[in-house]
Protein backbone atom coordinates (compact mmCIF):
# COMPACT_ATOMS: atom_id res chain seq x y z
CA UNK A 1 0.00 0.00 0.00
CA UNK A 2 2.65 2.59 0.68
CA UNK A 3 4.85 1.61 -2.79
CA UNK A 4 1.18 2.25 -3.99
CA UNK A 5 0.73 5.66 -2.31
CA UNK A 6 4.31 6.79 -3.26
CA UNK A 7 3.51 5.61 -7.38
CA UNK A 8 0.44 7.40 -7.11
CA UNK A 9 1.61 10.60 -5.72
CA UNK A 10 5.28 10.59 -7.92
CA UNK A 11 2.73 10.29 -11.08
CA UNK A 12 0.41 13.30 -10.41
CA UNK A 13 3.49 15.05 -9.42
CA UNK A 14 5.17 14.34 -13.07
CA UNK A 15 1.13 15.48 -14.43
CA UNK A 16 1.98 19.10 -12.53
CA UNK A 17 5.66 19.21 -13.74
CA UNK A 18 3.87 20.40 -16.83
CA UNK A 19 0.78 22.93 -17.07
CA UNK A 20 -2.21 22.00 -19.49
CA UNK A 21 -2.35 25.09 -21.55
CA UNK A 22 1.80 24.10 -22.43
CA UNK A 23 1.02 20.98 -24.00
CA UNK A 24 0.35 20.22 -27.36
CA UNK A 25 -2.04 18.62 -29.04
CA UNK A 26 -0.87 15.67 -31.10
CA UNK A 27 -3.06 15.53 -34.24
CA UNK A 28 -2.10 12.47 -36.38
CA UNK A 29 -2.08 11.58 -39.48
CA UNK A 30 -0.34 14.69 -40.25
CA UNK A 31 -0.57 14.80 -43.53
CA UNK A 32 -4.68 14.19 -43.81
CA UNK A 33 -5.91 17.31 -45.24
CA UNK A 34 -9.27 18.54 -42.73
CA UNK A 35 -12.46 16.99 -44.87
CA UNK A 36 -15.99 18.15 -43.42
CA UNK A 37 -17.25 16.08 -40.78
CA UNK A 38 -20.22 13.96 -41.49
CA UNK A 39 -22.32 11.37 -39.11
CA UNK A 40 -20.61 8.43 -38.55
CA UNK A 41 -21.47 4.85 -37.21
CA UNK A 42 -19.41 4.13 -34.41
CA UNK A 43 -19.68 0.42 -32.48
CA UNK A 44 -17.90 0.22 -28.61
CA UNK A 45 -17.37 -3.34 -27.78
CA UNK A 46 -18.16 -4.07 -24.29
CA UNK A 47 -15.84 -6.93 -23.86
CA UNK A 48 -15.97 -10.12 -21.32
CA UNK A 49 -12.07 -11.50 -21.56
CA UNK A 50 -11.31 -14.88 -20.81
CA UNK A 51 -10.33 -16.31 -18.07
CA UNK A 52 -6.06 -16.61 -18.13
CA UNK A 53 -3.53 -17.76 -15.49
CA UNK A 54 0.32 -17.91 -15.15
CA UNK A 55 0.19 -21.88 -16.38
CA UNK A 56 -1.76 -20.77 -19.66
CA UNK A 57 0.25 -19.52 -23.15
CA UNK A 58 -0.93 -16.04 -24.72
CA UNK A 59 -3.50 -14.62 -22.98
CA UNK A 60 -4.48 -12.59 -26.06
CA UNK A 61 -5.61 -15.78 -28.68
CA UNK A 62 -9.11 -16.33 -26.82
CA UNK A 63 -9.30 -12.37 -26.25
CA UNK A 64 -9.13 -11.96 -30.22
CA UNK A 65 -11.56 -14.59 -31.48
CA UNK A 66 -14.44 -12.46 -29.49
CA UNK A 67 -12.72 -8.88 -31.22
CA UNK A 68 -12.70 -10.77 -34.66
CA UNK A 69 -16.49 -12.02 -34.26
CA UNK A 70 -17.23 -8.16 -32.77
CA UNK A 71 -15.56 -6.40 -35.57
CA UNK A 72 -17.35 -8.60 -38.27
CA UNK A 73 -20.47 -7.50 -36.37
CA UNK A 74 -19.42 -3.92 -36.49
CA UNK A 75 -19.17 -3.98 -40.19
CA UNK A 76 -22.25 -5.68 -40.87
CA UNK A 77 -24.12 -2.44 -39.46
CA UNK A 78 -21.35 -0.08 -41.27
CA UNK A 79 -19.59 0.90 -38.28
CA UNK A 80 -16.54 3.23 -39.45
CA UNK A 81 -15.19 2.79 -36.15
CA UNK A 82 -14.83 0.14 -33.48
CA UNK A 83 -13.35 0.88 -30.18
CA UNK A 84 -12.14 -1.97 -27.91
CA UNK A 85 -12.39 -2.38 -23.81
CA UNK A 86 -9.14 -1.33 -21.81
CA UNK A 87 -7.18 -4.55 -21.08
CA UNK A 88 -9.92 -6.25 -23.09
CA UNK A 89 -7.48 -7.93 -25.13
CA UNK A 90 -4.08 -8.43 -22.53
CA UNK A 91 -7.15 -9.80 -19.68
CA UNK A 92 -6.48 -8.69 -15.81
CA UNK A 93 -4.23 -12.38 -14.97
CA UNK A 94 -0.82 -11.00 -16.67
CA UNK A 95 -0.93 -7.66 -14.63
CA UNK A 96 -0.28 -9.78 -11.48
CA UNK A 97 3.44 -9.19 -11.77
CA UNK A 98 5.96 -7.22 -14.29
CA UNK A 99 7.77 -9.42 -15.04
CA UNK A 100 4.40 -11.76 -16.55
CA UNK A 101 3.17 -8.61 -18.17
CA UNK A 102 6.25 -8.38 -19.86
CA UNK A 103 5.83 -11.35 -21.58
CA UNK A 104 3.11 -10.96 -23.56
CA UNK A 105 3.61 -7.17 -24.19
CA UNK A 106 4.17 -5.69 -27.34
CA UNK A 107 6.51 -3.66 -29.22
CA UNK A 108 4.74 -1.31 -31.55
CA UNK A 109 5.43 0.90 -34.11
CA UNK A 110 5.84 4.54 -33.95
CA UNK A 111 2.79 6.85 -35.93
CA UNK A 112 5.58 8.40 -37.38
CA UNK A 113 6.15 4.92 -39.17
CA UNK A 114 2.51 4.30 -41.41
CA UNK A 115 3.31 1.45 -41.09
CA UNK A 116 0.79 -1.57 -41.89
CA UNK A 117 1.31 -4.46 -39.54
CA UNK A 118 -1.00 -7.22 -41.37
CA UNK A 119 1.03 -10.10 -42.48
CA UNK A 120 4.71 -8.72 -41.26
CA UNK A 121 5.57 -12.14 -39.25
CA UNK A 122 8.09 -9.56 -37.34
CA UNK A 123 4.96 -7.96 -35.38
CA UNK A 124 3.31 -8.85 -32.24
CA UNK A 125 0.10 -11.07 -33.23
CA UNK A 126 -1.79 -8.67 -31.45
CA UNK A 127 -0.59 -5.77 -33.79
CA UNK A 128 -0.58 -7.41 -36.46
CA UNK A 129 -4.03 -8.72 -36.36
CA UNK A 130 -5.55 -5.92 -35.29
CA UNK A 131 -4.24 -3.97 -38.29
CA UNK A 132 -5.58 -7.07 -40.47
CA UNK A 133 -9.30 -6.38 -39.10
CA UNK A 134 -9.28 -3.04 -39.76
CA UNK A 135 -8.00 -3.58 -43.42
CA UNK A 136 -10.46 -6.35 -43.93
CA UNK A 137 -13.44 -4.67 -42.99
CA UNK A 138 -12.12 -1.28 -44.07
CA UNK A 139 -12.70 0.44 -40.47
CA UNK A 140 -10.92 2.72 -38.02
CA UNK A 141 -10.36 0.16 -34.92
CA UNK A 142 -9.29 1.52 -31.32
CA UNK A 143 -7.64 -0.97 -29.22
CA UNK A 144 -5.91 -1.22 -26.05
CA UNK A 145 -2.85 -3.25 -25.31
CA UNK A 146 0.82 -3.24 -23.83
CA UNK A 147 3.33 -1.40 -24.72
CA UNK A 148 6.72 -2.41 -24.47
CA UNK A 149 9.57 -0.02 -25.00
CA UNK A 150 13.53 -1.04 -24.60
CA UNK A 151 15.84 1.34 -22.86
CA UNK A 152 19.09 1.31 -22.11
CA UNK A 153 20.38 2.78 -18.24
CA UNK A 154 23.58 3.50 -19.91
CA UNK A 155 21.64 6.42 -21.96
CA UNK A 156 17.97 7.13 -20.35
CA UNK A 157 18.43 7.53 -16.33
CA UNK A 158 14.97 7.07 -16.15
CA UNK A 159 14.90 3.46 -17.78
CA UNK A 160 13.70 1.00 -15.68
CA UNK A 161 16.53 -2.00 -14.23
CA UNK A 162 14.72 -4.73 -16.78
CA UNK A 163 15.49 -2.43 -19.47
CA UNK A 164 12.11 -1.74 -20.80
CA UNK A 165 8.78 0.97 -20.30
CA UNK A 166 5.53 -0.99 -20.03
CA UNK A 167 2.41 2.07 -20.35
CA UNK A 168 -1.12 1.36 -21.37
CA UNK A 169 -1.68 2.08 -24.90
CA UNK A 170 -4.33 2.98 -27.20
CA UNK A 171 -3.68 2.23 -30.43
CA UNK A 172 -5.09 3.73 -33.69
CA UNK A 173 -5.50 2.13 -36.95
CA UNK A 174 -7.16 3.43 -40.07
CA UNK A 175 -8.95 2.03 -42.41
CA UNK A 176 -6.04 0.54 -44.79
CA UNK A 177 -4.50 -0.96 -41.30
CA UNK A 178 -2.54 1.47 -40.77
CA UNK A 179 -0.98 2.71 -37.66
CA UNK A 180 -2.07 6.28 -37.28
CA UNK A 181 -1.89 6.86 -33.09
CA UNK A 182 -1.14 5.90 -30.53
CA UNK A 183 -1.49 7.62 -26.66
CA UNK A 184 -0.51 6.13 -23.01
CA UNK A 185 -2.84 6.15 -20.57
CA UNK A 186 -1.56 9.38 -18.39
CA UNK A 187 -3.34 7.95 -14.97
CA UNK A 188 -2.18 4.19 -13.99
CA UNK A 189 -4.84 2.84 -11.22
CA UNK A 190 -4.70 0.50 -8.51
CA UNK A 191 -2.45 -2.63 -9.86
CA UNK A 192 -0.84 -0.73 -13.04
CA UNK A 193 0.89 1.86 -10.31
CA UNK A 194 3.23 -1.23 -9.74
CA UNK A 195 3.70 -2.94 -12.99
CA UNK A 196 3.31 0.07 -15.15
CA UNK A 197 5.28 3.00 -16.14
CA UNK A 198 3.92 6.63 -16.05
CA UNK A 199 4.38 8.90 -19.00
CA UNK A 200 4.58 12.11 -19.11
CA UNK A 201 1.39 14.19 -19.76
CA UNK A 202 0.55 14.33 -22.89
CA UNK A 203 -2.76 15.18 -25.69
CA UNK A 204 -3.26 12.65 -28.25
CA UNK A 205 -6.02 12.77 -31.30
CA UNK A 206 -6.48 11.41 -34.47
CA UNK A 207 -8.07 12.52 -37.87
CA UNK A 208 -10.19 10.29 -39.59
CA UNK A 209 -11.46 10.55 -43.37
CA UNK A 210 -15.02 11.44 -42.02
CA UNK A 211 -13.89 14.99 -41.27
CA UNK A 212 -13.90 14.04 -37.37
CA UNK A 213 -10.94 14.07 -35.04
CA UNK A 214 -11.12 12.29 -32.24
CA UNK A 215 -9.33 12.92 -28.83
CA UNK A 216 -8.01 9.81 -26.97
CA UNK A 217 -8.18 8.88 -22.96
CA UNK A 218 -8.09 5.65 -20.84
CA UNK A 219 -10.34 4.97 -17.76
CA UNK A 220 -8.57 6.57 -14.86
CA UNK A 221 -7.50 9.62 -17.29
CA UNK A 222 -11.72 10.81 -17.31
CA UNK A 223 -11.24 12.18 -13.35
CA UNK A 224 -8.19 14.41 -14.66
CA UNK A 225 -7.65 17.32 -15.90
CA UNK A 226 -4.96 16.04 -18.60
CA UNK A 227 -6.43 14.59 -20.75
CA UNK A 228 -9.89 14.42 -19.93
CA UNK A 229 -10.90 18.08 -19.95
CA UNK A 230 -7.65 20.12 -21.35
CA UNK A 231 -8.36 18.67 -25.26
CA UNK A 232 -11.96 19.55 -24.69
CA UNK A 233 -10.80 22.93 -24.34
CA UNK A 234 -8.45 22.44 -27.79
CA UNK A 235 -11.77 22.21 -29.47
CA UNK A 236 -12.15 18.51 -29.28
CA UNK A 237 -15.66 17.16 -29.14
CA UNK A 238 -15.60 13.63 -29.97
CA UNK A 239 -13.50 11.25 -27.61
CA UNK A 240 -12.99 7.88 -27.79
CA UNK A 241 -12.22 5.89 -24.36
CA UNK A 242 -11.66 2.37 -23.89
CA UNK A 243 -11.86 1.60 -19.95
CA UNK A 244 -11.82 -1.14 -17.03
CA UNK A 245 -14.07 0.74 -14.78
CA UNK A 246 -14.84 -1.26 -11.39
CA UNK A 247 -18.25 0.84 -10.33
CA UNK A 248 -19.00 2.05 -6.74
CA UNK A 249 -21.66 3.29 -5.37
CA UNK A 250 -22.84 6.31 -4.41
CA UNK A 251 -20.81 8.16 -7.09
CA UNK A 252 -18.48 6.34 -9.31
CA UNK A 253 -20.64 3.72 -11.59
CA UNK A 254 -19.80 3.71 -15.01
CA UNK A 255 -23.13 4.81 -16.23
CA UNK A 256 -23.09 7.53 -14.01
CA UNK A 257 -19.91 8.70 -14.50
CA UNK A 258 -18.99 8.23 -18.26
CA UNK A 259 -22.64 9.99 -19.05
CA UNK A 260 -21.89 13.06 -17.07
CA UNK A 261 -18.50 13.65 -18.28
CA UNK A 262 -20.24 13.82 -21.64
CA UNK A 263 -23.09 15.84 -20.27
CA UNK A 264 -21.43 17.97 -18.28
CA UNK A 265 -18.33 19.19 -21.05
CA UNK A 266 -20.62 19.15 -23.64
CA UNK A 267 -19.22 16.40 -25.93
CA UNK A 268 -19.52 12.69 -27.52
CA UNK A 269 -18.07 9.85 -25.27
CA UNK A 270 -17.66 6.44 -26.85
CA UNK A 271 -16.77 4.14 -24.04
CA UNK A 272 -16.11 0.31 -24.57
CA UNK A 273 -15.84 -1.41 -21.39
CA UNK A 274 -14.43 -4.38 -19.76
CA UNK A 275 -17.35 -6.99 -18.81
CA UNK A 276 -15.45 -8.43 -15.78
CA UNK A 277 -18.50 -9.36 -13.06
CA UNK A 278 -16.50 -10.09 -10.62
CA UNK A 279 -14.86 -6.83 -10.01
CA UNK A 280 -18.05 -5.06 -11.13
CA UNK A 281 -16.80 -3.98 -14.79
CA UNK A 282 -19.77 -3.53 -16.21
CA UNK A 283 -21.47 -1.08 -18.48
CA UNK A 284 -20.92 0.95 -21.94
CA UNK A 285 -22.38 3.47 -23.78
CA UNK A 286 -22.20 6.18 -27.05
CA UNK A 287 -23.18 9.13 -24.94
CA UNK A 288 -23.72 12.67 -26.20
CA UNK A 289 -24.23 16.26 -24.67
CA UNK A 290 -27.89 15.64 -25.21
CA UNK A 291 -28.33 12.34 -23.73
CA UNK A 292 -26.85 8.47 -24.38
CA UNK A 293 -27.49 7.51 -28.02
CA UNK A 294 -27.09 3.73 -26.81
CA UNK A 295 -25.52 1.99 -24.02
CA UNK A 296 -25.80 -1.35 -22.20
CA UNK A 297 -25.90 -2.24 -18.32
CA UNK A 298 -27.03 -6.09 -18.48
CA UNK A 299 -24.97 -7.82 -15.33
CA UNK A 300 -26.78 -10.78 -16.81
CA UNK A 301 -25.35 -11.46 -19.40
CA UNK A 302 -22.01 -13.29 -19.98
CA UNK A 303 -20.77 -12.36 -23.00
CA UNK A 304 -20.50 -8.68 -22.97
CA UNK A 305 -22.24 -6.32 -25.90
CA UNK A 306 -21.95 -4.73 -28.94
CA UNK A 307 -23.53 -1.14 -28.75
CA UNK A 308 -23.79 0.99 -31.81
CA UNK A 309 -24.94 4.21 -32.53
CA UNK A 310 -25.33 6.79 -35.54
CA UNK A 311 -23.53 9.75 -34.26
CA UNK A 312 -24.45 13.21 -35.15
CA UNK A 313 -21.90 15.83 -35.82
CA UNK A 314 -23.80 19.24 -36.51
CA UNK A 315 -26.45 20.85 -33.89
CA UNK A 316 -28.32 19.07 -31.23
CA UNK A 317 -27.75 15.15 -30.39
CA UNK A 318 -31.14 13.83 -31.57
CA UNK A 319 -31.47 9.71 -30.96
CA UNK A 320 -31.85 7.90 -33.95
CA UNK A 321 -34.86 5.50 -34.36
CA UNK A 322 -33.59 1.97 -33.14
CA UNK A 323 -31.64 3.24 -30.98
CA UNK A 324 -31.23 4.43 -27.17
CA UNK A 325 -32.77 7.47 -26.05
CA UNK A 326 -32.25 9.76 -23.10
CA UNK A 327 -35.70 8.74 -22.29
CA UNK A 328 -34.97 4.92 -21.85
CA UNK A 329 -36.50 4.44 -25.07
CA UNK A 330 -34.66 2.45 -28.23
CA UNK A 331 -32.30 -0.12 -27.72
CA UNK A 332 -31.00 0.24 -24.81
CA UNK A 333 -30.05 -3.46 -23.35
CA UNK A 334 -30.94 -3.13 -19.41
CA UNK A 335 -30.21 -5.95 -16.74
CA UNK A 336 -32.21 -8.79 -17.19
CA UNK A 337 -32.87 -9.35 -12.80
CA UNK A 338 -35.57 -9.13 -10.95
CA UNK A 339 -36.37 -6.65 -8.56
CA UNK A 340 -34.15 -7.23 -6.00
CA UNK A 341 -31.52 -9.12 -7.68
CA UNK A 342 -28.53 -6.71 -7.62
CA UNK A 343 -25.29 -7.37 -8.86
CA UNK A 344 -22.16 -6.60 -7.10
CA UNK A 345 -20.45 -3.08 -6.43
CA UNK A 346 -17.81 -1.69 -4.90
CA UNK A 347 -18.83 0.23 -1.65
CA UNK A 348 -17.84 3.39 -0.83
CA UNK A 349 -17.21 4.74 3.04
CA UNK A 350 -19.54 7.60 3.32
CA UNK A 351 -18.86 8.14 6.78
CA UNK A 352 -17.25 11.81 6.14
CA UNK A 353 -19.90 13.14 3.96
CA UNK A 354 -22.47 15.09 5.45
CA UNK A 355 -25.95 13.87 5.47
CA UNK A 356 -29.50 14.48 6.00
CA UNK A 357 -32.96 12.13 5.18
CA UNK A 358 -35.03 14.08 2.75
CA UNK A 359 -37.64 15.95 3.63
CA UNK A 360 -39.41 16.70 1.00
CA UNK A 361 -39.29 20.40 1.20
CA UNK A 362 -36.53 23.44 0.81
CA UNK A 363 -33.00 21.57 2.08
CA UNK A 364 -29.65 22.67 2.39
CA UNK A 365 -26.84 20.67 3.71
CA UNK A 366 -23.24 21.97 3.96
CA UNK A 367 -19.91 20.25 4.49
CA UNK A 368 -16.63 22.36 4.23
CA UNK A 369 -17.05 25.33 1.81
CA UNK A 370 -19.46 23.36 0.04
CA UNK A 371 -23.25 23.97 0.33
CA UNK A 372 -25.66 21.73 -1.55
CA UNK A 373 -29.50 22.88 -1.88
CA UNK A 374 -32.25 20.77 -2.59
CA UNK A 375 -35.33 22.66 -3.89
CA UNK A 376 -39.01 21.24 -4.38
CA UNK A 377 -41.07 22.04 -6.91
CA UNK A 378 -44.30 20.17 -6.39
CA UNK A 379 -45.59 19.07 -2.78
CA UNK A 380 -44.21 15.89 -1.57
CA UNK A 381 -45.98 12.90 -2.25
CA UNK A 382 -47.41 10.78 0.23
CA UNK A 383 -44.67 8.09 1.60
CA UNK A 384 -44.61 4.44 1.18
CA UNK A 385 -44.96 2.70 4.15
CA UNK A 386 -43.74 -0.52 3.31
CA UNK A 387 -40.50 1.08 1.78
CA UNK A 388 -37.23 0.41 3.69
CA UNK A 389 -35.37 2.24 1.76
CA UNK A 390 -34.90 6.18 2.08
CA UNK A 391 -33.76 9.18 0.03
CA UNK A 392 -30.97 10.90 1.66
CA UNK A 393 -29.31 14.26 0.71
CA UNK A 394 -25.29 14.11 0.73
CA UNK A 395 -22.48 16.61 0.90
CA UNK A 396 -18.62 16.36 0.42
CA UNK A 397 -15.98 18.98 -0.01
CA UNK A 398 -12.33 17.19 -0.10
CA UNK A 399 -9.98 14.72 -1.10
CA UNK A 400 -10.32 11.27 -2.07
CA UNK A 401 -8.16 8.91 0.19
CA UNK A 402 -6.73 6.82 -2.91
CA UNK A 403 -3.68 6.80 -4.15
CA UNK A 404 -3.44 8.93 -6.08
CA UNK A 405 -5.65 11.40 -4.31
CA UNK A 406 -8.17 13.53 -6.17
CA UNK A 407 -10.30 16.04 -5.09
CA UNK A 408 -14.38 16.38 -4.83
CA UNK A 409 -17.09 18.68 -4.70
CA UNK A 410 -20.15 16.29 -4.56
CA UNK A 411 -24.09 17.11 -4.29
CA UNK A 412 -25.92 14.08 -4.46
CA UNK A 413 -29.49 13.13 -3.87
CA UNK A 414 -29.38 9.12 -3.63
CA UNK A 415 -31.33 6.14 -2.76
CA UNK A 416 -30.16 3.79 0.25
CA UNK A 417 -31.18 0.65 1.62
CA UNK A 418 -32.03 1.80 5.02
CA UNK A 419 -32.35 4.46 7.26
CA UNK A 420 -28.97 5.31 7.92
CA UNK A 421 -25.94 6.98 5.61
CA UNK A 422 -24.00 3.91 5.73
CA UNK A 423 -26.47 2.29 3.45
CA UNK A 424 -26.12 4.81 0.46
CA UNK A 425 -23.35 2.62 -1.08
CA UNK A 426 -25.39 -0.36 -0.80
CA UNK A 427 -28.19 -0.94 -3.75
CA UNK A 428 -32.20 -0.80 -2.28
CA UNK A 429 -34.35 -3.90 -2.09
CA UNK A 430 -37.84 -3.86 -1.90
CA UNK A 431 -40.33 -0.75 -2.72
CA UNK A 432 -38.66 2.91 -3.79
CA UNK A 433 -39.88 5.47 -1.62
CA UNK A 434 -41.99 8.42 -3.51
CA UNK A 435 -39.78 11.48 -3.97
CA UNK A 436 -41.01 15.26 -5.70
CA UNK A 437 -39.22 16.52 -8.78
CA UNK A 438 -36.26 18.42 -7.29
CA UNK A 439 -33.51 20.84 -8.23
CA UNK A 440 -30.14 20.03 -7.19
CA UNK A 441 -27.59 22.85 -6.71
CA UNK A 442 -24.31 23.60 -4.89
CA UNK A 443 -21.57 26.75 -4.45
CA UNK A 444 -19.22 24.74 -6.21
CA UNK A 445 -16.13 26.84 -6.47
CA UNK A 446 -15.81 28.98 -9.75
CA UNK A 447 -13.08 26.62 -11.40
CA UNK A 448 -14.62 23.62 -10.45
CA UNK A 449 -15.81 21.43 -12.83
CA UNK A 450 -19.20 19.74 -12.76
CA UNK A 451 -20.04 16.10 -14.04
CA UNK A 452 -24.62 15.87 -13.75
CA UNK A 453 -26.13 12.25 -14.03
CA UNK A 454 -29.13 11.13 -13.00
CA UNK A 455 -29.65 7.31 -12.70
CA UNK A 456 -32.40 5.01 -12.04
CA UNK A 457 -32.60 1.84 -10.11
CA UNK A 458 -30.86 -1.45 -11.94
CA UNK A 459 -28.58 1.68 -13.69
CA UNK A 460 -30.76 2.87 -16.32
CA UNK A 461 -30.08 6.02 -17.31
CA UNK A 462 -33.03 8.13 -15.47
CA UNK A 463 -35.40 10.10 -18.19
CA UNK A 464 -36.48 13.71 -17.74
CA UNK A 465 -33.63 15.75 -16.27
CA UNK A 466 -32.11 18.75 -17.39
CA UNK A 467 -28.64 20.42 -16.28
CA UNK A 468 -28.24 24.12 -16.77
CA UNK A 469 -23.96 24.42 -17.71
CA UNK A 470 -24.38 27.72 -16.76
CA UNK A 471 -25.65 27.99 -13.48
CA UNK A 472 -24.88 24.35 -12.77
CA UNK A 473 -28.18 23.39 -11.50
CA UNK A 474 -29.62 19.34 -11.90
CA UNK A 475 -33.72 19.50 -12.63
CA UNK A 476 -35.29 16.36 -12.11
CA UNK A 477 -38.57 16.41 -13.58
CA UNK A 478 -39.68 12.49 -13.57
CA UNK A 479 -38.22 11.05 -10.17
CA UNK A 480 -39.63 7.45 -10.68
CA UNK A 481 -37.45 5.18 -9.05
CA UNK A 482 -34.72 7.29 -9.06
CA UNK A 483 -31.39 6.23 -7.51
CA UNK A 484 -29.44 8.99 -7.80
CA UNK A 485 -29.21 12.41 -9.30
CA UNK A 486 -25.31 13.86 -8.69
CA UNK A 487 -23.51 17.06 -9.44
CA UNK A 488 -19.99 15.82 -9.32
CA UNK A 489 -17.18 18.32 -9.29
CA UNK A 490 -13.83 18.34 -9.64
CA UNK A 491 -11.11 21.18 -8.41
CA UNK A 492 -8.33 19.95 -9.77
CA UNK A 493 -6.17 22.70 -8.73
CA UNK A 494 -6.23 21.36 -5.26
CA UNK A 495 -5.24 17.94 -6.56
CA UNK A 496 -2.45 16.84 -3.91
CA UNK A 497 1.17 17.40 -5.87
């Protein structure tokens, strides 16, 4: 835990070593001349890797007969771009130790190259195949691997004793295979701290023949300022994001999360997830400034999803017909479980939030300099008295005790299984109380940046909401079954160093 604390802090310290507005933005292929951007069909590929372990060859071979079945899927429904799950591809058993990982990584090729992996017997099988799909079915493909990089001590006093870098990569290829990108994931988590290296901060896009660039992240990087919201600000409004996202309740599900960072900036998120049940990977999703074109949340299932979506370019994210709507409507694919047959989570210690049962009327509950303000608009309904479960206001103004440490401004409204706060990261069983539409504010601090979701019970996106960008105010208008309804910020100038 401490060589984890002391990873975790030396990486957010190498992020400040360099201020956002310094960096540049990496725009590859260089020499694609700007086309007009036009809808495109994108496809994320929620993806359930096999299970690997250290007496097993290459983890990858089982990994890539599900992306080969995906990506002929994709291209039956005219996708011009797949994105693939973070470590959807390596699976979690390698990560266990370095020197495993190290194994199976792979040495890729620079963007600088072009260079068109299919059928060069001197690439990784990985690469190389990958490059082969997209060629085949004439595709941009997004997919995450390993990285390995040689080094030599004797030159680079920052190479590692094996001799090598190991980062989380993204890597691009276009439509004729090519390798056009690739970016390193600028925030290792949990395990990766310790097996992983951490680059140095960095923007990465790429331009595709569609007339849409696309800005590149990895799970972890969405809480950050680099990348997450600095190429937003570059003019970036499209970003693809492959992630391994364990969700926790009250805050952090994917759902929640990946919609309002989509929501709340004002752009298109295309997240392909891992489908890992056991550590509560679950969930993807095309989601848009207006609302989540299509997504999936189905614990149920064992196989993981493909979600696709016709994505608009010009004016207002309108749902196309087929597909998900920000009304529930569509194609969404929801958990198949009954009413009380929740899956697991990861559960949060809400001990140091501030909290209050709510009452139905004008609240305000405070915690630090943060002050969050619940206000009614219709008179409360009449309570449920077979309902166990109770609405609760929370508050939190502070830093998250994970290494690394980030830090929160959170307003939520949420749904827990009893009376008391220690039950708002546990999921509800039985009846859902009755609950008025609301407003949700809070005196978030002027460079803080806020996240809105609003989720239902069984994580279904919730319908009828509305979030005001300027005054940062959540409306709930249709409050049936709601679970939660969250204005998450982020200060990230009081990040710890």
């Amino acid at each position: 835990m401490l060589l984890e604390l002391a990873l975790g802090l030396a990486a957010l310290a190498t992020v400040a070593a360099a201020g956002p507005s310094e960096l540049a933005l990496d725009v590859r292929p260089v020499g694609l001349a700007p086309v007009p951007p036009r809808p495109y069909i994108t496809a994320v590929c929620e993806t359930a890797p096999a299970d690997w372990d250290s007496r097993q060859g290459a983890p990858w071979r089982q990994n890539m007969k599900t992306v080969r079945r995906r990506a002929e899927e994709a291209s039956a429904q005219g996708a011009d771009l797949l994105v693939l799950a973070e470590h959807g591809i390596m699976s979690n058993g390698p990560f266990a130790t370095r020197e495993t990982l190290a194994l199976f990584a792979a040495e890729m090729p620079s963007a600088d190259e072009l260079a068109v992996p299919c059928g060069d017997a001197s690439r990784h099988e990985v690469v190389s195949g990958l490059s082969c799909l997209a060629k085949t079915h004439q595709m941009y493909i997004v997919a995450n691997y390993v990285e390995k990089v040689p080094c030599s001590q004797a030159s680079d006093a920052e190479c590692p004793a094996d001799d090598f870098y190991l980062f989380n990569t993204n890597l691009v290829f276009d439509r004729n295979g090519t390798v056009i990108q690739k970016y390193h994931k600028v925030h290792p988590f949990g395990i990766e701290l310790r097996v992983l290296q951490t680059p140095q901060p960095h923007l990465a896009a790429f331009r595709t023949d569609f007339g849409v660039v696309f800005g590149l992240m990895t799970c972890f990087d969405i809480l950050f300022e680099v990348p997450a919201v600095e190429m937003t600000r570059r003019g970036i409004s499209h970003v693809v994001f492959p992630t391994d996202w364990g969700d926790e309740l009250p805050s952090l599900t994917a759902l929640q999360m990946h919609s309002a960072w989509a929501r709340g900036l004002g752009v298109t998120l295309l997240s392909a997830g891992l489908h890992l049940r056991k550590t509560a990977s679950v969930g993807s999703g095309i989601y848009t400034a207006a609302g989540a074109l299509n997504y999936t949340y189905d614990y149920a299932s064992e196989d993981g999803a493909l979600v696709t979506a016709r994505v608009p370019v010009d004016g207002p994210a309108q749902p196309p017909a087929g597909f998900c709507s920000a009304n529930g409507g569509g194609g969404c694919r929801q958990p198949v479980v009954g009413d009380d047959a929740y899956y697991p989570v990861q559960h949060y210690n809400v001990s140091e939030f501030a909290s209050a049962e709510l009452t139905g009327r004008e609240q305000e509950l405070c915690h630090g300099q943060l002050c969050c303000r619940v206000s009614v608009r219709d008179a409360p309904p009449a309570a449920a008295g077979d309902a166990r479960a109770t609405y609760r206001l929370l508050a939190y103004d502070g830093r998250r005790n994970f290494a690394p440490h980030w830090s929160t401004e959170i307003c939520v409204v949420t749904l827990c299984a009893g009376p008391d706060q220690a039950s708002c990261s546990w999921f509800p069983s039985g009846p859902t109380p009755p609950i008025p539409p609301f407003t949700l504010s809070g005196t978030f601090r002027g460079d803080t940046t806020v996240y809105p979701s609003a989720v239902r019970t069984h994580m279904q996106l919730a319908a009828d909401w509305d979030f005001d960008r300027a005054t940062r105010h959540l409306s709930v208008d249709n409050t049936d079954a709601l679970l939660s309804a969250q204005l998450y910020g982020r200060n990230f100038a009081r990040d710890l160093p």
